[in-house]
PDB file of N, CA and C in Angstrom:
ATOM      1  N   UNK A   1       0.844  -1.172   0.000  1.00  0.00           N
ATOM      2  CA  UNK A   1       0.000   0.000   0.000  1.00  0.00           C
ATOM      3  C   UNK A   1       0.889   1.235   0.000  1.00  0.00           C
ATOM      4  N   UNK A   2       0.179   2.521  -0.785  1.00  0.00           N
ATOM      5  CA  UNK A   2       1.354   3.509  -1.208  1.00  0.00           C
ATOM      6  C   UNK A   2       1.155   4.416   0.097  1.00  0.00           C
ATOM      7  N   UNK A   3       1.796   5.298   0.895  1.00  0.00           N
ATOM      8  CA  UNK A   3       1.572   5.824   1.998  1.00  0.00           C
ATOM      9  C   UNK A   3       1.647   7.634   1.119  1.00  0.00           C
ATOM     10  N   UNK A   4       0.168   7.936   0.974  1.00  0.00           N
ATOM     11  CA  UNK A   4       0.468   9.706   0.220  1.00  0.00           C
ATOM     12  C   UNK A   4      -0.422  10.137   1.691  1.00  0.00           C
ATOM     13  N   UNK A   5       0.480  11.510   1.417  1.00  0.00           N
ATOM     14  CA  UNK A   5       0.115  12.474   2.690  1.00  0.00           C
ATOM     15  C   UNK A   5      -0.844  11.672   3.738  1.00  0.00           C
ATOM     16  N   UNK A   6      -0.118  11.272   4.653  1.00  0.00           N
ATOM     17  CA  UNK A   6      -0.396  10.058   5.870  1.00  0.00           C
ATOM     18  C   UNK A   6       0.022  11.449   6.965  1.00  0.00           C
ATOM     19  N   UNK A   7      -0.572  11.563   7.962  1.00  0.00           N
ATOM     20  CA  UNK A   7      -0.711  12.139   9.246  1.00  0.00           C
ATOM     21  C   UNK A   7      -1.235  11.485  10.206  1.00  0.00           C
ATOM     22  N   UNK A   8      -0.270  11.959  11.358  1.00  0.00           N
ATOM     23  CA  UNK A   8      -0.536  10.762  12.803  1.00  0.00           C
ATOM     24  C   UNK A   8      -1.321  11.720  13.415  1.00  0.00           C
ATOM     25  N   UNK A   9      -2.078  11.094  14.191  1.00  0.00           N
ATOM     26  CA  UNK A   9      -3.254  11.756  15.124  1.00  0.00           C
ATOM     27  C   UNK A   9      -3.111  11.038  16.332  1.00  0.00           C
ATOM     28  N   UNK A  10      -3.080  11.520  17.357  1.00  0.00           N
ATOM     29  CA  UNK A  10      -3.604  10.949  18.327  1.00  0.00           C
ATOM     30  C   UNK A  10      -4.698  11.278  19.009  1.00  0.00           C
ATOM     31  N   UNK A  11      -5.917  10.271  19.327  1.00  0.00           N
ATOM     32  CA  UNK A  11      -7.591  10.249  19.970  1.00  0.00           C
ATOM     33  C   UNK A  11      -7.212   9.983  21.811  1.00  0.00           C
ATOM     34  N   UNK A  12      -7.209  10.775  22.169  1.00  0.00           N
ATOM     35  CA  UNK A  12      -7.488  10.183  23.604  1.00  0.00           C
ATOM     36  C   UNK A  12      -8.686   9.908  23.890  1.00  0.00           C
ATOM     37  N   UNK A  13      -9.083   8.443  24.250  1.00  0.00           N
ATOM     38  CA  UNK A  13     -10.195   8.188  24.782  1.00  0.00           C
ATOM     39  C   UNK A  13     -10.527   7.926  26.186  1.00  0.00           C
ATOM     40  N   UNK A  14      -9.013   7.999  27.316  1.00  0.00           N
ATOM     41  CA  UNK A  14      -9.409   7.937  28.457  1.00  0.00           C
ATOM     42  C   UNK A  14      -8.240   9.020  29.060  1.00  0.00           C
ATOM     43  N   UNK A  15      -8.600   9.470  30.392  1.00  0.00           N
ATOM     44  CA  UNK A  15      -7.816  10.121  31.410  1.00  0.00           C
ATOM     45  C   UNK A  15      -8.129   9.826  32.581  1.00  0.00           C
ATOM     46  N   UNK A  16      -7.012   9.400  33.278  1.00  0.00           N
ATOM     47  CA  UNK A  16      -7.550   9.105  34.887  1.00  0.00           C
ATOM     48  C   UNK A  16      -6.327   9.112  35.787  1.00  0.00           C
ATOM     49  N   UNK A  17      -6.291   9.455  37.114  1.00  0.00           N
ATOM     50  CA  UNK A  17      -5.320   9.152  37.682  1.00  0.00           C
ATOM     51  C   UNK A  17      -4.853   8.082  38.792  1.00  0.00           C
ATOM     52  N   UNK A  18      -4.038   7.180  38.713  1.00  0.00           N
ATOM     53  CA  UNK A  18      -4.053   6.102  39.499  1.00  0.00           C
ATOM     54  C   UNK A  18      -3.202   6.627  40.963  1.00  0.00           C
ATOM     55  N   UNK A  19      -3.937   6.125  41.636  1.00  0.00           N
ATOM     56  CA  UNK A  19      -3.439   6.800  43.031  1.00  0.00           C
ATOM     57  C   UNK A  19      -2.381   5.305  44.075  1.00  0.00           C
ATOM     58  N   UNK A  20      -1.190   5.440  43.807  1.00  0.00           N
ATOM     59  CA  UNK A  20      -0.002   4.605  44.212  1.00  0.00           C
ATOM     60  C   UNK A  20       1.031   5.290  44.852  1.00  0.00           C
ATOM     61  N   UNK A  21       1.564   4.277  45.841  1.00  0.00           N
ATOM     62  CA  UNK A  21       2.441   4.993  46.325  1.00  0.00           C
ATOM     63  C   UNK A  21       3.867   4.653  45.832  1.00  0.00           C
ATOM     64  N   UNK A  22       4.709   5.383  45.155  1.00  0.00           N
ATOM     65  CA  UNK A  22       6.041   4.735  44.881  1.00  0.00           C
ATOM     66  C   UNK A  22       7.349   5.732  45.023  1.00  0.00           C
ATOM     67  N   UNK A  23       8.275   5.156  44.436  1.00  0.00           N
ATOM     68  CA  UNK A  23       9.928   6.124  45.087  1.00  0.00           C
ATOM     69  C   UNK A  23      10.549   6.251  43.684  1.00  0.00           C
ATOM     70  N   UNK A  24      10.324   7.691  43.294  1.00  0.00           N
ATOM     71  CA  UNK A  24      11.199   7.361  42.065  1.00  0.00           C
ATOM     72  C   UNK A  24      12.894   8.820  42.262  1.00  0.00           C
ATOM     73  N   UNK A  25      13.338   8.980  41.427  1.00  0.00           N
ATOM     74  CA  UNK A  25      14.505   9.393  41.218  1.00  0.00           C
ATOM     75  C   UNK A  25      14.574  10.659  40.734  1.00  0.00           C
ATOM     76  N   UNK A  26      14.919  11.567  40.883  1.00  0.00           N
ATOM     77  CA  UNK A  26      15.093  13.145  40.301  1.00  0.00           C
ATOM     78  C   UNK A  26      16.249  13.765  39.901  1.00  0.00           C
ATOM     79  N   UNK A  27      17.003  13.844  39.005  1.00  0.00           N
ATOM     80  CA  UNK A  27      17.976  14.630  38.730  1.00  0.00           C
ATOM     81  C   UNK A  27      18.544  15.813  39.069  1.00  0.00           C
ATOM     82  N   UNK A  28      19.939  15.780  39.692  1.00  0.00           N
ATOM     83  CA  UNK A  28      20.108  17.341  40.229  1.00  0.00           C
ATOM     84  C   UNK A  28      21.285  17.742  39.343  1.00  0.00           C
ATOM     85  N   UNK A  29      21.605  18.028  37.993  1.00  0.00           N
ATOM     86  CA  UNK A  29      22.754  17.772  37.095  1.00  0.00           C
ATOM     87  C   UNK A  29      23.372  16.253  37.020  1.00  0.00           C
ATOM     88  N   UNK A  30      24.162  15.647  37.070  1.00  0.00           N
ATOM     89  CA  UNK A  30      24.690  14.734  36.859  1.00  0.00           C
ATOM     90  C   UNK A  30      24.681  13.594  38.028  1.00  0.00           C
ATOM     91  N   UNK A  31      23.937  14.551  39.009  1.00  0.00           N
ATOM     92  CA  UNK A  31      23.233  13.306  40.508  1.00  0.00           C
ATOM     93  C   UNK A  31      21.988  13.002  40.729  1.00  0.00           C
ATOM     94  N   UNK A  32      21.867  11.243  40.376  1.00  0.00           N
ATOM     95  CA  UNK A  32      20.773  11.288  40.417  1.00  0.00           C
ATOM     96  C   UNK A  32      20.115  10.121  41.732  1.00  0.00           C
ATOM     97  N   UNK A  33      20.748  10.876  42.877  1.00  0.00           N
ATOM     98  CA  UNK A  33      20.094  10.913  44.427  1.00  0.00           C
ATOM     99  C   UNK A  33      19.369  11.383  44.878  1.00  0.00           C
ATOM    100  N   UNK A  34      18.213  12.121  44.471  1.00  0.00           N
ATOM    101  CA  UNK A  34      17.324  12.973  45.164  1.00  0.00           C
ATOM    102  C   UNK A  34      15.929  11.933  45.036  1.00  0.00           C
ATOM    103  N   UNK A  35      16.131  11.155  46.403  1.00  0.00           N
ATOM    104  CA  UNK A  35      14.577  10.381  46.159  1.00  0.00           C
ATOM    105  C   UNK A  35      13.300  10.887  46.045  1.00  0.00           C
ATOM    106  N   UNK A  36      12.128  10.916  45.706  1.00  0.00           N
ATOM    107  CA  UNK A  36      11.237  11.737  45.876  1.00  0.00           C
ATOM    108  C   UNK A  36       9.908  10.394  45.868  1.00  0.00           C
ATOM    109  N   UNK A  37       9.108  10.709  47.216  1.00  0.00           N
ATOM    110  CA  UNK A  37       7.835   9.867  47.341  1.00  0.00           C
ATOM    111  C   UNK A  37       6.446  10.874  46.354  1.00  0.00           C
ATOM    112  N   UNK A  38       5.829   9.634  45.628  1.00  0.00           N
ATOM    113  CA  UNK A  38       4.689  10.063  44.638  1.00  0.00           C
ATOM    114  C   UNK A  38       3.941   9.647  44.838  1.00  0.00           C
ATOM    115  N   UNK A  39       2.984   9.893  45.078  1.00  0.00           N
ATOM    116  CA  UNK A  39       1.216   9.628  45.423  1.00  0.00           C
ATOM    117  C   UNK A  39       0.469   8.945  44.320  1.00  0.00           C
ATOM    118  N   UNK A  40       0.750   9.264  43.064  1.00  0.00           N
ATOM    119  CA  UNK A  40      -0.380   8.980  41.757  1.00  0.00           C
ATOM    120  C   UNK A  40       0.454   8.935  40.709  1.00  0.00           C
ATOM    121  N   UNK A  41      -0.397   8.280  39.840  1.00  0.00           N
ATOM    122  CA  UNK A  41       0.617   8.314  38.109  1.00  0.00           C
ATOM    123  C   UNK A  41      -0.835   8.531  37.294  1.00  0.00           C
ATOM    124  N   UNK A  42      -0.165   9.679  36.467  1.00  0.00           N
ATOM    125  CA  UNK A  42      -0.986  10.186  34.914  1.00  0.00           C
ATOM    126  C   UNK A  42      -1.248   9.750  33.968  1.00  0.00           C
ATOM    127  N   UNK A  43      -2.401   8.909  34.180  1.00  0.00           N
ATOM    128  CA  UNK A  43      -2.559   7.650  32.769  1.00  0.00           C
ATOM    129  C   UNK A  43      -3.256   8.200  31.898  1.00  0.00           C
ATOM    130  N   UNK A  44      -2.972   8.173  30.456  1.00  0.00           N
ATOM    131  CA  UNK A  44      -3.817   8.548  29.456  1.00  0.00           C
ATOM    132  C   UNK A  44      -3.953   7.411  28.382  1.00  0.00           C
ATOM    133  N   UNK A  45      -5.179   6.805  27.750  1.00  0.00           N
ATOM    134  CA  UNK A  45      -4.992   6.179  27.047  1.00  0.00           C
ATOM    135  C   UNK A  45      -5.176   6.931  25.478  1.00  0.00           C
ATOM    136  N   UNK A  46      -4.616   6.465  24.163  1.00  0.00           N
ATOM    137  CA  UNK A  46      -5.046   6.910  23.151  1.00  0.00           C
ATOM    138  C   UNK A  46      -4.779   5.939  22.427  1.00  0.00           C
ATOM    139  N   UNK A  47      -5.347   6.545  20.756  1.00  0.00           N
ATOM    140  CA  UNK A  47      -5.424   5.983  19.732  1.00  0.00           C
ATOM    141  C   UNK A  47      -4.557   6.534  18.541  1.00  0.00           C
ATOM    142  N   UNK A  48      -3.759   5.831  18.341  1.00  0.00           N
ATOM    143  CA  UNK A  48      -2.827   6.379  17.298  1.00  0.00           C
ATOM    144  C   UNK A  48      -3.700   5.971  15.970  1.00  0.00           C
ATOM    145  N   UNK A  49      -4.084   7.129  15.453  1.00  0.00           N
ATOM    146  CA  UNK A  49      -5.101   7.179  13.978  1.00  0.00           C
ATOM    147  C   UNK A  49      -3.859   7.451  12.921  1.00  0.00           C
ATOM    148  N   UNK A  50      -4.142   7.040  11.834  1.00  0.00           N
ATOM    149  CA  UNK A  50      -3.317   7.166  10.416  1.00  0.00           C
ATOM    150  C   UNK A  50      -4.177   7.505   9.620  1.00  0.00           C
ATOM    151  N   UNK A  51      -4.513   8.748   9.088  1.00  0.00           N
ATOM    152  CA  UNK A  51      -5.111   9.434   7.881  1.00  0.00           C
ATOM    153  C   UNK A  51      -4.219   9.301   6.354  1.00  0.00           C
ATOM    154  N   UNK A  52      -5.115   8.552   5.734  1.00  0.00           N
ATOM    155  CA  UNK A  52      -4.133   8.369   4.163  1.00  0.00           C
ATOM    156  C   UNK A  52      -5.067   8.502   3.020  1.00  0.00           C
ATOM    157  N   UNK A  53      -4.560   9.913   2.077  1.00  0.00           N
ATOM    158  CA  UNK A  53      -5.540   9.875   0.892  1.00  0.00           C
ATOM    159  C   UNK A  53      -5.364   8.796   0.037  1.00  0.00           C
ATOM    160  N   UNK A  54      -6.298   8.265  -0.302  1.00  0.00           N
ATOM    161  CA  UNK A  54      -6.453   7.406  -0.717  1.00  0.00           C
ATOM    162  C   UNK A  54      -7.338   7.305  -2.392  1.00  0.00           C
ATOM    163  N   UNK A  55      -7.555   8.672  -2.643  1.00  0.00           N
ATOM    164  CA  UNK A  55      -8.248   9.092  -3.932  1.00  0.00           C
ATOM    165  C   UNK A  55      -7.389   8.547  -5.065  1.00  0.00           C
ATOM    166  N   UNK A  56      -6.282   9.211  -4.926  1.00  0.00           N
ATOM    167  CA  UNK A  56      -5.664   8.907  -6.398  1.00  0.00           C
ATOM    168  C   UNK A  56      -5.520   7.244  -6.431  1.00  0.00           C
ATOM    169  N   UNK A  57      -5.264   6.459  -5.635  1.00  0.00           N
ATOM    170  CA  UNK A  57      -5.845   5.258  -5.922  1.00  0.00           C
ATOM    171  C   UNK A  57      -6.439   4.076  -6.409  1.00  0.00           C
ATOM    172  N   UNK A  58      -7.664   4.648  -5.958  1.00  0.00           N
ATOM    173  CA  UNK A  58      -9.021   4.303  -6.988  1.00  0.00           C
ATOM    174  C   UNK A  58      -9.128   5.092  -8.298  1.00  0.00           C
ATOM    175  N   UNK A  59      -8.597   5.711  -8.994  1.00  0.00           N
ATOM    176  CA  UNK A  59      -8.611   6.519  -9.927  1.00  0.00           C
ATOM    177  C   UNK A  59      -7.497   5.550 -10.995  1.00  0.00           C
ATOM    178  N   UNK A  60      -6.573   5.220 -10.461  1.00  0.00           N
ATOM    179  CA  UNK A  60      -5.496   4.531 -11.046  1.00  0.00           C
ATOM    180  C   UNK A  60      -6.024   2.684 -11.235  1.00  0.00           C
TER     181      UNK A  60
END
């Protein structure tokens, strides 16, 4: 299949936030000791869409 003017889209169809407790890591220049406790993580789900004309195509 020929790929003419194809553009990525992304659909988000969900947002929510999950509420966990975990330990992650922070950068201070080239140290990366600064523990930091996090409450939640930023979930988004989507849909990677592919738009492709497809006219000249059927014409051919």
């Amino acid at each position: 299949m020929r790929n003419r003017n194809a553009k990525e889209r992304y659909l988000e169809i969900l947002s929510f936030q999950h509420f966990v407790k975990f330990t992650t890591f922070t950068t201070d220049g080239d140290d990366f000791r600064n523990k930091v406790l996090k409450n939640k993580i930023d979930v988004s789900v989507v849909l990677d869409l592919e738009c492709v004309d497809m006219f000249m195509q059927w014409i051919e």
